[in-house]
N, C-alpha and C. Protein backbone atom coordinates (compact mmCIF):
# COMPACT_ATOMS: atom_id res chain seq x y z
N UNK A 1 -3.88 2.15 -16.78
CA UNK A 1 -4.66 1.23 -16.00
C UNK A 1 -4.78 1.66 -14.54
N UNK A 2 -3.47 1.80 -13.71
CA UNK A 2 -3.95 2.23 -12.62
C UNK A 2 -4.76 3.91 -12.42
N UNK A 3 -4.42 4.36 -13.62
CA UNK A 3 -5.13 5.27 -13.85
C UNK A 3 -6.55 5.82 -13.22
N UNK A 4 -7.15 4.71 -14.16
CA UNK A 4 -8.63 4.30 -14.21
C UNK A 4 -9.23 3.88 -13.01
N UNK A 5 -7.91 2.78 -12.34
CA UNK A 5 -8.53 2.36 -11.21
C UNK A 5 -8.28 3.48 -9.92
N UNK A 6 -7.29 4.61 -10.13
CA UNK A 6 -7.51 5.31 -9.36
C UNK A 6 -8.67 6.32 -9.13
N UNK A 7 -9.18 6.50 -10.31
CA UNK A 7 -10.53 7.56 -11.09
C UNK A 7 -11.74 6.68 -10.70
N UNK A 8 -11.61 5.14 -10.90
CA UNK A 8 -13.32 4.71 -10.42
C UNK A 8 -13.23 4.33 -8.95
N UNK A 9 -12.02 3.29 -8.49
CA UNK A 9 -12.51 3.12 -7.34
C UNK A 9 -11.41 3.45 -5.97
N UNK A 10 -10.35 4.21 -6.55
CA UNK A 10 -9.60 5.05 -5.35
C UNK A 10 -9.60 6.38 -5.31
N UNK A 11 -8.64 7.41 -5.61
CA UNK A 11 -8.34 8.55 -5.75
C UNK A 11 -6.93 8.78 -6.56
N UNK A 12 -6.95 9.95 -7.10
CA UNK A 12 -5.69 10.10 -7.68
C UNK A 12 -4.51 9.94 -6.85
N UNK A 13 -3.77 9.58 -7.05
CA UNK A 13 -2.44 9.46 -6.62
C UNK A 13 -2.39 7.92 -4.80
N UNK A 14 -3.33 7.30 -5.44
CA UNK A 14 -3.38 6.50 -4.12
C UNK A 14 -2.55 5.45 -4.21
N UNK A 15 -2.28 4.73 -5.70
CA UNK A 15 -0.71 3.46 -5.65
C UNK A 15 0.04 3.94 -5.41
N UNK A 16 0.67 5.34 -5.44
CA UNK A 16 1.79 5.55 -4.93
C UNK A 16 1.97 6.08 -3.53
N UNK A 17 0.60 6.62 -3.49
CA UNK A 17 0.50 6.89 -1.65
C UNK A 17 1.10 5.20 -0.87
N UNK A 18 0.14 4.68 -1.42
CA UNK A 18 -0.33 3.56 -1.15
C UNK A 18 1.04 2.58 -1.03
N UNK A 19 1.91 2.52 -2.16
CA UNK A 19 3.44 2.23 -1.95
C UNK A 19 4.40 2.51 -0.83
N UNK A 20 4.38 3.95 -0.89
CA UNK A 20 4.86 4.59 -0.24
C UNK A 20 5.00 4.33 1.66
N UNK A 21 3.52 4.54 1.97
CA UNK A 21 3.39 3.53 3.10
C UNK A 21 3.62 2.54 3.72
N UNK A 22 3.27 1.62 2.76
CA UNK A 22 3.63 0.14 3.20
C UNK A 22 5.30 0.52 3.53
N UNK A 23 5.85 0.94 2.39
CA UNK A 23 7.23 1.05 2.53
C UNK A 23 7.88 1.82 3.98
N UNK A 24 7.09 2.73 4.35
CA UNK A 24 7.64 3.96 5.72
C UNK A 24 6.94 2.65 6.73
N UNK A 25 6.08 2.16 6.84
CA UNK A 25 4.95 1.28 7.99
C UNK A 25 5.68 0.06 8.39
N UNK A 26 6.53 -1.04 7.40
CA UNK A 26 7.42 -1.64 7.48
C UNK A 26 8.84 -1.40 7.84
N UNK A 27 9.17 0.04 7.52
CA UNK A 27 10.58 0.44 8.27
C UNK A 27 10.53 0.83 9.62
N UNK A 28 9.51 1.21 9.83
CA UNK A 28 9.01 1.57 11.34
C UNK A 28 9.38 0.11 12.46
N UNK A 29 10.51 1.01 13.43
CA UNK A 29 10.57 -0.47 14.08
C UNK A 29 9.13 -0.45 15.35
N UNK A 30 8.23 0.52 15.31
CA UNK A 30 7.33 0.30 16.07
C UNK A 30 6.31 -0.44 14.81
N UNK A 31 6.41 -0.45 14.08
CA UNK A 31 5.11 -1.24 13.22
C UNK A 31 4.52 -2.72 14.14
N UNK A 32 4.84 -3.32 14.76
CA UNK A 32 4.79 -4.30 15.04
C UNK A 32 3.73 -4.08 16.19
N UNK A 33 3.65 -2.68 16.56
CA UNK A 33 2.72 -2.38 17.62
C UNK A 33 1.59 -1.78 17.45
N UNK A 34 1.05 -1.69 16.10
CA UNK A 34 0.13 -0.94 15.63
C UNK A 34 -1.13 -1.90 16.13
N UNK A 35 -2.25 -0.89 16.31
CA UNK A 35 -3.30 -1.37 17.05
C UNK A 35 -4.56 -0.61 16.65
N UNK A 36 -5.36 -0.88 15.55
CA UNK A 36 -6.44 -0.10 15.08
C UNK A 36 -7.44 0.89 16.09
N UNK A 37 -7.65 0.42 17.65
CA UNK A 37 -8.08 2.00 18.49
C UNK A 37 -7.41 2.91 18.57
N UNK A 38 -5.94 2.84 18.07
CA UNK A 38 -5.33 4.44 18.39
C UNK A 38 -4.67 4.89 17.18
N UNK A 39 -4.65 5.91 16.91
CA UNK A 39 -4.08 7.11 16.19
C UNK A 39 -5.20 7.35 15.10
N UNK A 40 -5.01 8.23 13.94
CA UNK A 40 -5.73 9.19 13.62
C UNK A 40 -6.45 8.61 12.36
N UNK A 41 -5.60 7.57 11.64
CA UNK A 41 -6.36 7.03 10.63
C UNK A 41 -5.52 7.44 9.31
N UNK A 42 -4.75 7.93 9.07
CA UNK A 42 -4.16 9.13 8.21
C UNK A 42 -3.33 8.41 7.98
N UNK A 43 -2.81 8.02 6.63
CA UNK A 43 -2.03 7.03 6.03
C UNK A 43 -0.91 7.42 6.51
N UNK A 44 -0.24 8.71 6.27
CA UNK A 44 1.40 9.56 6.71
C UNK A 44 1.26 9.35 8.14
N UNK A 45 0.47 9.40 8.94
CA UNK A 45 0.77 9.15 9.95
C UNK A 45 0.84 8.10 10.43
N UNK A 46 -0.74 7.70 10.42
CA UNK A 46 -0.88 6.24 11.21
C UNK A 46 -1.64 5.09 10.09
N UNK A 47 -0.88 5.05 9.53
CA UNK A 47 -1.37 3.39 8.34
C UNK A 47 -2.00 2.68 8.45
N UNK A 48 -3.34 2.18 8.38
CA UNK A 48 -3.61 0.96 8.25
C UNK A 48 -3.36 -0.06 7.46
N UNK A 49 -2.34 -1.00 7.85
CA UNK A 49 -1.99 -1.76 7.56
C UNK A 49 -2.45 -3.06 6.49
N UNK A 50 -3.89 -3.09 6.60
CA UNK A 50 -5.06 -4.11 5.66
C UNK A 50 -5.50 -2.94 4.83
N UNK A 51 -5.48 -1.59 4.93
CA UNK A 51 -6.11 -1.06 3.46
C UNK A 51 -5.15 -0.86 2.98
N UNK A 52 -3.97 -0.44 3.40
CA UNK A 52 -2.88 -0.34 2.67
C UNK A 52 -2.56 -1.42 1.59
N UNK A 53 -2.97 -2.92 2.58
CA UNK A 53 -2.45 -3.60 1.12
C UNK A 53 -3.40 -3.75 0.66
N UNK A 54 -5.11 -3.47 0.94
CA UNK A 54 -5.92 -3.73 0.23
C UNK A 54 -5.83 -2.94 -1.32
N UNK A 55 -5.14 -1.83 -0.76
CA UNK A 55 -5.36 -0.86 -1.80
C UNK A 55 -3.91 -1.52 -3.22
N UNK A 56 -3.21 -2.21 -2.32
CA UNK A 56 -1.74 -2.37 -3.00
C UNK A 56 -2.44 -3.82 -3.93
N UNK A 57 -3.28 -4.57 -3.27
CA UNK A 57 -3.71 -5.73 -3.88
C UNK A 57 -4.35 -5.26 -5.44
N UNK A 58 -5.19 -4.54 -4.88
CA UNK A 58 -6.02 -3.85 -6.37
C UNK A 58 -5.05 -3.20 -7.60
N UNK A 59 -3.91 -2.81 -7.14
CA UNK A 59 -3.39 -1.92 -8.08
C UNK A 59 -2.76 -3.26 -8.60
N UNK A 60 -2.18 -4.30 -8.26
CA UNK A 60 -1.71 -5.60 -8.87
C UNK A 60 -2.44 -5.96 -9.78
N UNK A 61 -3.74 -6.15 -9.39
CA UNK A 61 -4.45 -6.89 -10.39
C UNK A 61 -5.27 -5.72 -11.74
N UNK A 62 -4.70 -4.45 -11.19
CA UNK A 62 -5.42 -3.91 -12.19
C UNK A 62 -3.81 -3.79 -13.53
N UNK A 63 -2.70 -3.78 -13.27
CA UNK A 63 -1.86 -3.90 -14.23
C UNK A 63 -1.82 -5.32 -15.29
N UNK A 64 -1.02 -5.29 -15.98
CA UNK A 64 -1.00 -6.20 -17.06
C UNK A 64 0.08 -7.26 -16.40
N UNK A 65 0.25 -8.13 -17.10
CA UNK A 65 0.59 -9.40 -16.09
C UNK A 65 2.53 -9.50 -15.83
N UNK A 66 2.81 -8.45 -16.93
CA UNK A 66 4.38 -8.11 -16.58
C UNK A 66 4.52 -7.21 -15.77
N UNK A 67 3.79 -5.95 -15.86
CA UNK A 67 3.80 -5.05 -14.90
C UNK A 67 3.25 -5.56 -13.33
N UNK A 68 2.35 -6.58 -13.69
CA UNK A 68 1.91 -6.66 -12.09
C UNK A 68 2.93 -7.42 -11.50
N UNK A 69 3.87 -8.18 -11.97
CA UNK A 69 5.11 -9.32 -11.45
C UNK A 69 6.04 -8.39 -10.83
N UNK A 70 6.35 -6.91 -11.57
CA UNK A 70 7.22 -6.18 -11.46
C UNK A 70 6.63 -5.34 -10.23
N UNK A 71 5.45 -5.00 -9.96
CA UNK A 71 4.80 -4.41 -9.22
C UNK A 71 5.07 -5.07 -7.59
N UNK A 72 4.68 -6.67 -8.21
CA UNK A 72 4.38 -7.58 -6.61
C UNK A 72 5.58 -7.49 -6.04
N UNK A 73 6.93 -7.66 -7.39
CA UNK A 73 7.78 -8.10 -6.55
C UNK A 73 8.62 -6.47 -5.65
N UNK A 74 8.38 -5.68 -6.52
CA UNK A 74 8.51 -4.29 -5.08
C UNK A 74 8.05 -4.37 -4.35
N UNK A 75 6.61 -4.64 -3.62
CA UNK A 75 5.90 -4.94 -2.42
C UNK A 75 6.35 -5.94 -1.37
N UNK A 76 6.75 -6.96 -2.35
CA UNK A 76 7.33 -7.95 -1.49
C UNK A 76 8.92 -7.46 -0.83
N UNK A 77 9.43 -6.92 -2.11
CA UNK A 77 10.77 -6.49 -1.33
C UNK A 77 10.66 -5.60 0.21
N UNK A 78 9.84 -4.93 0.09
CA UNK A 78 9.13 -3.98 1.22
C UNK A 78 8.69 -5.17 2.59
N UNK A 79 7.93 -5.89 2.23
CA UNK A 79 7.26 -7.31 3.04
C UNK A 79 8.59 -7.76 3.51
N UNK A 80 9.27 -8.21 3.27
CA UNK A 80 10.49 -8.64 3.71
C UNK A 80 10.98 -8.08 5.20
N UNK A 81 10.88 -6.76 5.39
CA UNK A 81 11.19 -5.79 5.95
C UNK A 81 9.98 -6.49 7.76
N UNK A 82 8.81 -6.71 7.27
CA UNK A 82 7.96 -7.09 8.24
C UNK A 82 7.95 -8.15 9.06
């Protein structure tokens, strides 16, 4: 499933990019200062913070309804962090 949804409407390997981030963007004790006019746009570097979870939202709803519980609740563990 996320498969598919990475093949029609992301790229390969983007839920776990996409994980991954949120997870480094929330440990960041500068996260709190992020400000969409500056830095480069580049997930490893500089995250945006709303596609990140936009992208994290989609991969939820594209799993099945055990996997997506198991899914949310890693994200959230991450959210916590914010």
């Amino acid at each position: 499933m996320i498969a598919r949804l990475e093949r029609t409407r992301l790229h390969p390997g983007a839920a776990a990019e996409a994980l991954l981030a949120w997870a480094r963007f929330v440990r960041d004790p500068m996260h709190r200062l992020w400000d969409p006019r500056y830095g480069c746009g580049v997930p490893e570097c500089c995250p945006d913070p709303a596609e990140i979870r936009r992208v994290l939202h989609a991969v939820a709803h594209a799993l099945p309804p055990k996997d997506a519980r198991e899914f949310r609740a890693r994200v959230a563990k991450s959210t916590e962090l914010w």
